[in-house]
Protein backbone atom coordinates (compact mmCIF):
# COMPACT_ATOMS: atom_id res chain seq x y z
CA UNK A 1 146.52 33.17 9.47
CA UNK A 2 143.10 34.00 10.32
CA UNK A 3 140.56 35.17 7.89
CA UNK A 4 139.53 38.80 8.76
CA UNK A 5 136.06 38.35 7.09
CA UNK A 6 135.46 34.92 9.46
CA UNK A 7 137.03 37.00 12.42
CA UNK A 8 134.46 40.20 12.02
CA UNK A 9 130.83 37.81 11.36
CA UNK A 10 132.03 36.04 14.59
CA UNK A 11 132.65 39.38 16.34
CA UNK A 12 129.03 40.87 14.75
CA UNK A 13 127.17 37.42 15.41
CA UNK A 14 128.33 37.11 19.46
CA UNK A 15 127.37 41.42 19.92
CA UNK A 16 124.56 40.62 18.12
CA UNK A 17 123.46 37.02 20.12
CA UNK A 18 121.06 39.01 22.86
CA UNK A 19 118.72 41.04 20.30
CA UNK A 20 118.96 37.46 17.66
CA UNK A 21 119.49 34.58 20.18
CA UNK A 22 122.17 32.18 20.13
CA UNK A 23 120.71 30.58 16.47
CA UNK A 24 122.58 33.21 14.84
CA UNK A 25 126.27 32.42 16.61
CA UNK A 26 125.71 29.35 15.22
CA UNK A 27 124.28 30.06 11.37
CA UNK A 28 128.10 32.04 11.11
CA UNK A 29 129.63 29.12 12.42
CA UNK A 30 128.45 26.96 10.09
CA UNK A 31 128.67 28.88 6.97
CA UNK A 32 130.80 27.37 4.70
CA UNK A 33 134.50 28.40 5.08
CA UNK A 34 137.08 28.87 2.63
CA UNK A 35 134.56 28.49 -0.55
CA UNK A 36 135.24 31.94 -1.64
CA UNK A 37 136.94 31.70 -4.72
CA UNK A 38 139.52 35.17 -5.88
CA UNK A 39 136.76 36.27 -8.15
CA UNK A 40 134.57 37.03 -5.91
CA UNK A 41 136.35 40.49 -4.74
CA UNK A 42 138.09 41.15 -8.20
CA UNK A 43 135.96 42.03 -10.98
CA UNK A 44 137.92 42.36 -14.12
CA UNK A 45 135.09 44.22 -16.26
CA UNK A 46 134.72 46.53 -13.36
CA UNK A 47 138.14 46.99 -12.86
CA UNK A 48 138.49 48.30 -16.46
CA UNK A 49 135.67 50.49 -16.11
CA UNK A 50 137.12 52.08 -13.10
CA UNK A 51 140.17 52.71 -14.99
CA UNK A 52 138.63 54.08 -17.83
CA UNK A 53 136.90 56.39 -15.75
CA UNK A 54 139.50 57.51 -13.58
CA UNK A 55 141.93 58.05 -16.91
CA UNK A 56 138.24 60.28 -18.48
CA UNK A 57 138.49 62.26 -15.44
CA UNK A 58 141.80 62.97 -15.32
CA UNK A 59 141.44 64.37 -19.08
CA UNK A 60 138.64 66.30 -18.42
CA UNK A 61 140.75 67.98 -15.55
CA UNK A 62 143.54 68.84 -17.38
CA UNK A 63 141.78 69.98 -20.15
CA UNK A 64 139.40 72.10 -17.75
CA UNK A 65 142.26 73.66 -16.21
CA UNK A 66 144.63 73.82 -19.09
CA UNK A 67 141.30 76.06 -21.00
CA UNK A 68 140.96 78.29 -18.33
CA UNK A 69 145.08 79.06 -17.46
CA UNK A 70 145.18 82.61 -18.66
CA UNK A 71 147.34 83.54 -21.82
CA UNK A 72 149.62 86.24 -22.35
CA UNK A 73 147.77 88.53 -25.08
CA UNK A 74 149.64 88.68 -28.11
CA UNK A 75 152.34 91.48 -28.69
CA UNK A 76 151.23 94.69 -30.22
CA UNK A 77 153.03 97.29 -31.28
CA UNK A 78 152.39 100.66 -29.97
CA UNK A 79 153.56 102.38 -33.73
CA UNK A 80 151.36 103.15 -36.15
CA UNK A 81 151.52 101.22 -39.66
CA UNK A 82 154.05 103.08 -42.05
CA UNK A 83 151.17 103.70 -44.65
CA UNK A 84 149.54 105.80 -42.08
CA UNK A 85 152.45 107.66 -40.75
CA UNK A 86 153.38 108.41 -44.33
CA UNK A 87 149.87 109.24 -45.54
CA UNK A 88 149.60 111.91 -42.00
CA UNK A 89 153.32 113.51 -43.23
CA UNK A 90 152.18 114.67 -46.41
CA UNK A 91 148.75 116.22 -45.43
């Protein structure tokens, strides 16, 4: 299997041989291969802050949208109160 990051600085270095001269075919040929340890791509602290971030968005979303979903207003009742009613029958 061939590396895909060793396949594309061969591709760039030969496009790139007329404006750089043939030095530069050989600089990525030499570059040390297979040196790269996992680490290098994975970060775990920036992982975590990427989570954290996604999961703070995600809250602030739903808490956006879930403030401005519109309500129901609460039931009111079209009668008067009783004390009023019996207050305007004896007048």
């Amino acid at each position: 299997m061939t590396d895909p990051i060793s396949t594309g600085a061969r591709s760039a270095a030969q496009r790139l041989t007329a404006q750089h001269g043939t030095g530069l075919a050989t600089a990525v040929e030499q570059a040390p291969q297979g040196q790269r340890s996992p680490t290098t791509y994975l970060d775990p602290t920036a992982l975590g802050s990427l989570i954290v971030s996604a999961a703070t968005l995600a809250w602030t979303i739903y808490n956006n949208l879930h403030a401005k979903t519109d309500r129901p207003p609460p039931p009111t009742s079209s009668r008067a109160p009783s004390a009023t009613r019996s207050a305007k029958a004896t007048t």
